[in-house]
N, C-alpha and C. Protein backbone atom coordinates (compact mmCIF):
# COMPACT_ATOMS: atom_id res chain seq x y z
N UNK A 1 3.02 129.12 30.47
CA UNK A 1 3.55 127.88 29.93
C UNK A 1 4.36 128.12 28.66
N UNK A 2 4.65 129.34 28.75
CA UNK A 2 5.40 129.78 27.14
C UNK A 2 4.44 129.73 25.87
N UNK A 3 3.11 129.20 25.61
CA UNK A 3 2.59 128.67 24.76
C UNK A 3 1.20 129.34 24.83
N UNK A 4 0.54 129.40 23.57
CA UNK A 4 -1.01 130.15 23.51
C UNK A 4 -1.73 129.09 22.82
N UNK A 5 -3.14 129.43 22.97
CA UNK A 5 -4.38 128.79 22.09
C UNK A 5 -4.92 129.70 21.15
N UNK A 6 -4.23 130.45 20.00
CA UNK A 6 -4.30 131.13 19.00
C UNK A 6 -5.64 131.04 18.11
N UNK A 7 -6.34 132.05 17.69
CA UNK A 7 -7.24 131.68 16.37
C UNK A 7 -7.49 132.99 15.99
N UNK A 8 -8.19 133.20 15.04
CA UNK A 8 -8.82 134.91 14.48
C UNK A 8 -9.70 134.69 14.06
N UNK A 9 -9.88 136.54 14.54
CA UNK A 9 -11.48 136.88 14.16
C UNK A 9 -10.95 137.78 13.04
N UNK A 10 -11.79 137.61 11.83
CA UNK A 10 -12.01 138.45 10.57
C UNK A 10 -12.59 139.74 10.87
N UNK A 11 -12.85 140.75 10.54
CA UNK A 11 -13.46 141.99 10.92
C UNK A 11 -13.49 142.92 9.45
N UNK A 12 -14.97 142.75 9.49
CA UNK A 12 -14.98 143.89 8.00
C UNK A 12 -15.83 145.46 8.87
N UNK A 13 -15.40 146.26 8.74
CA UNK A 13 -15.92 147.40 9.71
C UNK A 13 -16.15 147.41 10.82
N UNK A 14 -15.41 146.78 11.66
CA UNK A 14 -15.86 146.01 13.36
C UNK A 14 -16.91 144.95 12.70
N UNK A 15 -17.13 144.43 12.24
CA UNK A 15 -18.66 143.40 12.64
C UNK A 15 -17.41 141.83 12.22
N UNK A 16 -17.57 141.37 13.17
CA UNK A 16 -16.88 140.36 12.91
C UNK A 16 -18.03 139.18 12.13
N UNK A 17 -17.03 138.62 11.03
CA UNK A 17 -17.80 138.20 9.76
C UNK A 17 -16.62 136.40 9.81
N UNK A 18 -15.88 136.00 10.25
CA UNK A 18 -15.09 134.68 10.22
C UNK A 18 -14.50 134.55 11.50
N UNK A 19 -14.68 133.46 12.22
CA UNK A 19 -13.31 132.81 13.64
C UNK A 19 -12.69 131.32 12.74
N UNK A 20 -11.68 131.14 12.51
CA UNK A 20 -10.70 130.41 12.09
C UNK A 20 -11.23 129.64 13.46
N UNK A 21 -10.55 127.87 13.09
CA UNK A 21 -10.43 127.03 14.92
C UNK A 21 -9.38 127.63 15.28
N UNK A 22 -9.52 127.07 16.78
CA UNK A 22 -8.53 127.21 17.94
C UNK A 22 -7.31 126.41 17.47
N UNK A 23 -5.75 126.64 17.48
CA UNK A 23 -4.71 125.61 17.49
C UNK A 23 -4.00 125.98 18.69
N UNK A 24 -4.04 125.01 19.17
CA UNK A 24 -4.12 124.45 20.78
C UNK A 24 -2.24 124.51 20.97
N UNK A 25 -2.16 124.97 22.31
CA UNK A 25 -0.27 125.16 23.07
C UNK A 25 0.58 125.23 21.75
N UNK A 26 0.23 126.59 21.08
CA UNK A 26 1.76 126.90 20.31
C UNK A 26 1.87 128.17 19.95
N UNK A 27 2.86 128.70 19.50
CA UNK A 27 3.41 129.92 19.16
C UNK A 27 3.45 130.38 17.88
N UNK A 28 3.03 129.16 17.01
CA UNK A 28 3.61 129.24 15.55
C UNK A 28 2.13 128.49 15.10
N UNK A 29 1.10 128.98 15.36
CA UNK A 29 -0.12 127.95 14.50
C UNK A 29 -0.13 128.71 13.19
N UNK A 30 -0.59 127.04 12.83
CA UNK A 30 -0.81 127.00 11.20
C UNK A 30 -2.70 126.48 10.97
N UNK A 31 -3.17 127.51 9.83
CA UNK A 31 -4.39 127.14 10.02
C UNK A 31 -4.63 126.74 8.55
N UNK A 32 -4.07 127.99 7.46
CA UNK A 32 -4.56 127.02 6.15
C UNK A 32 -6.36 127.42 5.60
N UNK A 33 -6.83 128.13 6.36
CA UNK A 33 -8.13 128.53 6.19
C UNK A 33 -8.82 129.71 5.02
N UNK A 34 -9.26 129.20 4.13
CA UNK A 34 -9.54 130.14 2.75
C UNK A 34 -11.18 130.58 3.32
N UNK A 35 -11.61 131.56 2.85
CA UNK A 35 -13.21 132.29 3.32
C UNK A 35 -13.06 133.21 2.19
N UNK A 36 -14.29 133.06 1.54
CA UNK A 36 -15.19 134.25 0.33
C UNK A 36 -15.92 135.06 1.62
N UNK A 37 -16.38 136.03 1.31
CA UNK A 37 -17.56 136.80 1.74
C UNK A 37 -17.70 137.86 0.73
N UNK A 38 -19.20 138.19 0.84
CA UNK A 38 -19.42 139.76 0.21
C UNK A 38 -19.12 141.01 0.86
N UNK A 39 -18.87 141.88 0.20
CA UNK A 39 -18.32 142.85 0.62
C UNK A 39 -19.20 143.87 -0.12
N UNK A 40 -19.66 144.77 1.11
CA UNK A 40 -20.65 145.92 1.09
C UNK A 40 -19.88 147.30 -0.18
N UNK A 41 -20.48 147.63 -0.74
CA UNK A 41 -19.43 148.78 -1.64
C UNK A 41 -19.07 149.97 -0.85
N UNK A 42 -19.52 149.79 0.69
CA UNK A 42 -19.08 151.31 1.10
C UNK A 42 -18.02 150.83 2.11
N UNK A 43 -17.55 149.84 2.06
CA UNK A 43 -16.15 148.85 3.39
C UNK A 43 -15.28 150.02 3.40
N UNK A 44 -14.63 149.49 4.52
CA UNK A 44 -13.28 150.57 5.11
C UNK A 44 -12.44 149.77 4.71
N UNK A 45 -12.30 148.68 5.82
CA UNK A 45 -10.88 148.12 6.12
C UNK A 45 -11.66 146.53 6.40
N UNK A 46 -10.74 145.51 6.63
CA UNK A 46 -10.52 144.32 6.86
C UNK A 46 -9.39 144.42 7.59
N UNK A 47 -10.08 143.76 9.29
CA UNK A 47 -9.22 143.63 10.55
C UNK A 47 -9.43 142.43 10.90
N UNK A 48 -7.70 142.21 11.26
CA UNK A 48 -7.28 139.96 11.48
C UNK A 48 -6.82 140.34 13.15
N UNK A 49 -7.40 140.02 13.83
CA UNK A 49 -7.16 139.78 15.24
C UNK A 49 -7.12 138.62 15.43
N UNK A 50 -5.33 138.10 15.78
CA UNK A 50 -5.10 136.95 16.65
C UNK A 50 -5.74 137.16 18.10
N UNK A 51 -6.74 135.84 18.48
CA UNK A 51 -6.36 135.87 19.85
C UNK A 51 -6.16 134.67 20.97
N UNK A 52 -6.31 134.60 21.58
CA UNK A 52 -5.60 133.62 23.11
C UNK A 52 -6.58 133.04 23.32
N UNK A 53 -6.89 131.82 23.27
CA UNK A 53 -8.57 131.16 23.69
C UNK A 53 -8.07 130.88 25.17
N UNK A 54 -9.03 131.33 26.40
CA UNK A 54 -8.76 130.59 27.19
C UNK A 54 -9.80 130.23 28.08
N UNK A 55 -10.19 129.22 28.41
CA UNK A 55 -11.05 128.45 29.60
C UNK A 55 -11.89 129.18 30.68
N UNK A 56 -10.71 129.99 31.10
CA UNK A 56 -11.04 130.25 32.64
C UNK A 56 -11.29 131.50 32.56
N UNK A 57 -10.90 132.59 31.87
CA UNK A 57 -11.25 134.52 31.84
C UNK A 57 -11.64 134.65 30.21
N UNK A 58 -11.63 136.17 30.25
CA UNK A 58 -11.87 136.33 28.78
C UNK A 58 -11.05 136.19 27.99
N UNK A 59 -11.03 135.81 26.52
CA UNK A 59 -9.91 135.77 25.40
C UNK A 59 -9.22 136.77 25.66
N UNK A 60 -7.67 136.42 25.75
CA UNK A 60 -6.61 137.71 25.10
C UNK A 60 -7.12 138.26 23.88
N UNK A 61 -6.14 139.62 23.46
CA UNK A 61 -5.78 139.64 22.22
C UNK A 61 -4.16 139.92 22.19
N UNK A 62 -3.89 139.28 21.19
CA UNK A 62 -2.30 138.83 21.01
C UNK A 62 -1.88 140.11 20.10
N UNK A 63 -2.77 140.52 18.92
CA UNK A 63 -2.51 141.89 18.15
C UNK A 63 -3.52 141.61 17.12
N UNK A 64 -3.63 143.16 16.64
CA UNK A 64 -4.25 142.90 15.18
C UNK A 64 -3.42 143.57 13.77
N UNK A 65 -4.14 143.19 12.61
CA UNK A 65 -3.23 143.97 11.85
C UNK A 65 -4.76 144.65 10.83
N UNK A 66 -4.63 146.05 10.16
CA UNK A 66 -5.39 146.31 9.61
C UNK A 66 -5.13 146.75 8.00
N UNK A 67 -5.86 145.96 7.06
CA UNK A 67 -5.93 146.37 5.75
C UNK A 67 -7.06 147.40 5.21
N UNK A 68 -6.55 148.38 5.06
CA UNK A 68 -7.62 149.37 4.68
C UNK A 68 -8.64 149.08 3.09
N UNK A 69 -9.57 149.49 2.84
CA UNK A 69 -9.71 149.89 1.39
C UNK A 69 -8.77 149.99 0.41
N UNK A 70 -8.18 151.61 0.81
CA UNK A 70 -6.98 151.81 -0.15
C UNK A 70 -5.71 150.87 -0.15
N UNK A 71 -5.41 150.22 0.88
CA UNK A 71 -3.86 149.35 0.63
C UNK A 71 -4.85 148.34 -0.40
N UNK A 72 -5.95 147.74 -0.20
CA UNK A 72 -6.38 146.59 -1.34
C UNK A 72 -6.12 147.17 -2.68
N UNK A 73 -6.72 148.61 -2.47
CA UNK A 73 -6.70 148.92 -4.44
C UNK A 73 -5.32 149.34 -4.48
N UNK A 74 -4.38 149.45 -3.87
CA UNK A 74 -3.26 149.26 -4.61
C UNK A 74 -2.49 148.21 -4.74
N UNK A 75 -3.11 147.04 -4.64
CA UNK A 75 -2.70 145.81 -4.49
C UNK A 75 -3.74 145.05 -5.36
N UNK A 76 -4.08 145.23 -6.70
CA UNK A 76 -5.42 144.62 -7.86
C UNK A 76 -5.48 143.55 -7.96
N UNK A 77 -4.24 143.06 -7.45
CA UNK A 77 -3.99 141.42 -7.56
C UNK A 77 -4.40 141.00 -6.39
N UNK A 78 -4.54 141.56 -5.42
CA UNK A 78 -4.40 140.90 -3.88
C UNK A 78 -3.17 141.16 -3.01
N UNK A 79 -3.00 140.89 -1.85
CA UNK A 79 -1.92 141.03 -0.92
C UNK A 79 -1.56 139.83 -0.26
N UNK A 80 -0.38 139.59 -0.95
CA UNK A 80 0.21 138.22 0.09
C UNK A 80 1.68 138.30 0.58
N UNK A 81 1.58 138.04 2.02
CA UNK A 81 3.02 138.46 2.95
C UNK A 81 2.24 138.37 3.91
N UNK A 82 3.82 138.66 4.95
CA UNK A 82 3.30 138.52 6.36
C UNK A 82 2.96 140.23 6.48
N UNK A 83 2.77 140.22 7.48
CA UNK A 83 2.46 141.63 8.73
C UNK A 83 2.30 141.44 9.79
N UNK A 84 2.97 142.33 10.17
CA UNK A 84 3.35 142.86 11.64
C UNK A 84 2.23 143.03 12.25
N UNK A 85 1.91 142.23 13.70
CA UNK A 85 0.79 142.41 14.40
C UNK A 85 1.18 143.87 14.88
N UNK A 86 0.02 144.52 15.39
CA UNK A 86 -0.11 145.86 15.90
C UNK A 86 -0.85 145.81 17.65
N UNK A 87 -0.47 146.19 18.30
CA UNK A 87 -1.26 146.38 19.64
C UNK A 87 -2.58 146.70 19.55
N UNK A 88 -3.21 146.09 20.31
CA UNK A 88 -5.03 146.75 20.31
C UNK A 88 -4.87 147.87 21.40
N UNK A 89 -4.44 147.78 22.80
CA UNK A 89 -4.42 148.31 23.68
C UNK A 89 -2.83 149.24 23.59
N UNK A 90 -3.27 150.39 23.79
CA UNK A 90 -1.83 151.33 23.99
C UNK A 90 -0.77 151.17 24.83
N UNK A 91 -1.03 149.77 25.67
CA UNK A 91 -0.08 149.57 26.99
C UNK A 91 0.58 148.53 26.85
N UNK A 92 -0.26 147.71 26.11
CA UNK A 92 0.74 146.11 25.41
C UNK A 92 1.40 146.29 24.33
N UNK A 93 2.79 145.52 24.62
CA UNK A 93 3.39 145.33 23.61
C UNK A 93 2.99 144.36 22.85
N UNK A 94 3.88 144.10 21.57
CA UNK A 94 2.88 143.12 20.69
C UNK A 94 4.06 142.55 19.83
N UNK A 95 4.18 141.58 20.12
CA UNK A 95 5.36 140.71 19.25
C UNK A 95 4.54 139.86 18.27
N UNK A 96 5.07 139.08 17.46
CA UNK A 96 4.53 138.63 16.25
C UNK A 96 4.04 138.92 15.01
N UNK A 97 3.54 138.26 14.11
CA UNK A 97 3.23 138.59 12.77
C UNK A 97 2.52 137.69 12.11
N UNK A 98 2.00 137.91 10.84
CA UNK A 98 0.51 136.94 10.36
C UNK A 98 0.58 136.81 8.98
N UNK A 99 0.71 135.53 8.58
CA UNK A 99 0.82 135.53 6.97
C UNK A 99 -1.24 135.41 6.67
N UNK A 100 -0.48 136.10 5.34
CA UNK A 100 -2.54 136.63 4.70
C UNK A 100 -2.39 136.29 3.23
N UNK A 101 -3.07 136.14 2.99
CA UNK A 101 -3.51 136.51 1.71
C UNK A 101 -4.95 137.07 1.30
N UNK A 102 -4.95 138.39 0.88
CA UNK A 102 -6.29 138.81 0.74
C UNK A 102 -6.70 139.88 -0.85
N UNK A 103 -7.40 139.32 -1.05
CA UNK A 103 -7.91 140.00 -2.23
C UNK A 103 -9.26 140.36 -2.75
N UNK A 104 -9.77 141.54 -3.23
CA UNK A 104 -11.06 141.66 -3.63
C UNK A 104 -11.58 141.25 -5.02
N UNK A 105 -12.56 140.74 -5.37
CA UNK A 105 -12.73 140.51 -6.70
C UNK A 105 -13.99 140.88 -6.93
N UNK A 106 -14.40 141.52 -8.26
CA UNK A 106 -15.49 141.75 -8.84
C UNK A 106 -16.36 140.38 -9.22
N UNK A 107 -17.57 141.22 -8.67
CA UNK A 107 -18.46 139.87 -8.80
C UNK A 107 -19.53 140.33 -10.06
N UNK A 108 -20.59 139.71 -10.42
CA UNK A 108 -21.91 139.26 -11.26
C UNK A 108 -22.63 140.76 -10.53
N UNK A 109 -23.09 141.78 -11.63
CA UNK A 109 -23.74 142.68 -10.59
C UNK A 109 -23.01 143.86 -10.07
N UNK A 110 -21.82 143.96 -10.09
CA UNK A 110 -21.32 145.20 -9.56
C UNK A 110 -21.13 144.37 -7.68
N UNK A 111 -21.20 143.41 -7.51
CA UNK A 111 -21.11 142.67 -6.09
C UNK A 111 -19.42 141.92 -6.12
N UNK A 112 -19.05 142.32 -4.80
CA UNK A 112 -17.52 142.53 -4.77
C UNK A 112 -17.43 141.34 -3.20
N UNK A 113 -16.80 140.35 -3.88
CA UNK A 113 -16.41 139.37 -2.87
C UNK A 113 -14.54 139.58 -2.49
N UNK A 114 -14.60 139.63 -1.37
CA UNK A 114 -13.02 139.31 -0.08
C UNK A 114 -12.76 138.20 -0.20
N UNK A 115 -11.84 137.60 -0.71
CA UNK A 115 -11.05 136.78 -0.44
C UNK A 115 -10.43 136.68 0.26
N UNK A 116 -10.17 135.80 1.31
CA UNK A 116 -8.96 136.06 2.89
C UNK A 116 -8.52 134.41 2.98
N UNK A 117 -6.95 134.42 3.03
CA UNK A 117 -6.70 133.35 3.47
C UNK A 117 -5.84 132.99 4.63
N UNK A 118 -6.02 132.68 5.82
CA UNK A 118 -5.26 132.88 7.11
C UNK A 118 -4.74 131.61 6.88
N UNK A 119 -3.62 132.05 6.71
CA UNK A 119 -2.68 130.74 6.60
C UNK A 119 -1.65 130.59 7.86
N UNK A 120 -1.12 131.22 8.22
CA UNK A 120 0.09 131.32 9.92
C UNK A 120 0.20 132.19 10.17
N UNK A 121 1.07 131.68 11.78
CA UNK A 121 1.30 133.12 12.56
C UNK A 121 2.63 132.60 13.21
N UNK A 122 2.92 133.48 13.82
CA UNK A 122 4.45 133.91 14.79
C UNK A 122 4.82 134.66 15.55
């Protein structure tokens, strides 16, 4: 139908930790969605997988994009822009891209909260 049922899963070391809602027949959803979590001191990366909600088989995945550890600490302020979705599977291509905003902040304690804000896609 030309059109997807888009949403993401958050991923702090594979363990998926946030699903954004579903925005229903479009290409261009807008979600607008801010999430704190804690963050373990030994984290890798933070992985945003768009994917395809659908009814009848299992969810697509449309792409993911991955922020490592190190791209955060060179980014003290946080990271905001789009990025380029990436293929999950070596055989799909992968069109689109994902505006973020993500940042780590020192917490009370030596305890380090993620900031993530999934704001659109394309």
């Amino acid at each position: 139908t030309g059109s997807s049922d888009p949403y993401c899963i958050v991923k702090i070391d594979d363990e998926a930790i946030i699903r954004t809602a579903t925005v229903w027949k479009t290409l261009s959803p807008f979600w607008g969605e801010e999430y704190e979590v804690h963050l373990q001191p030994t984290f890798h990366s933070v992985s945003i997988y768009v994917m395809d909600e659908d009814a009848l088989s299992r969810d697509d995945v449309i792409g993911k994009v991955c922020i490592t550890r190190d791209m955060l600490a060179e980014h003290p302020k946080g990271y905001s822009g789009w990025m380029s979705l990436r293929e999950v599977d070596p055989d799909e291509e992968v069109q689109g891209e994902i505006h973020l905003r993500v940042e780590v902040q020192g917490g009370q304690g030596g305890r380090r909260l993620l900031c993530c804000t999934v704001l659109e896609a394309r």
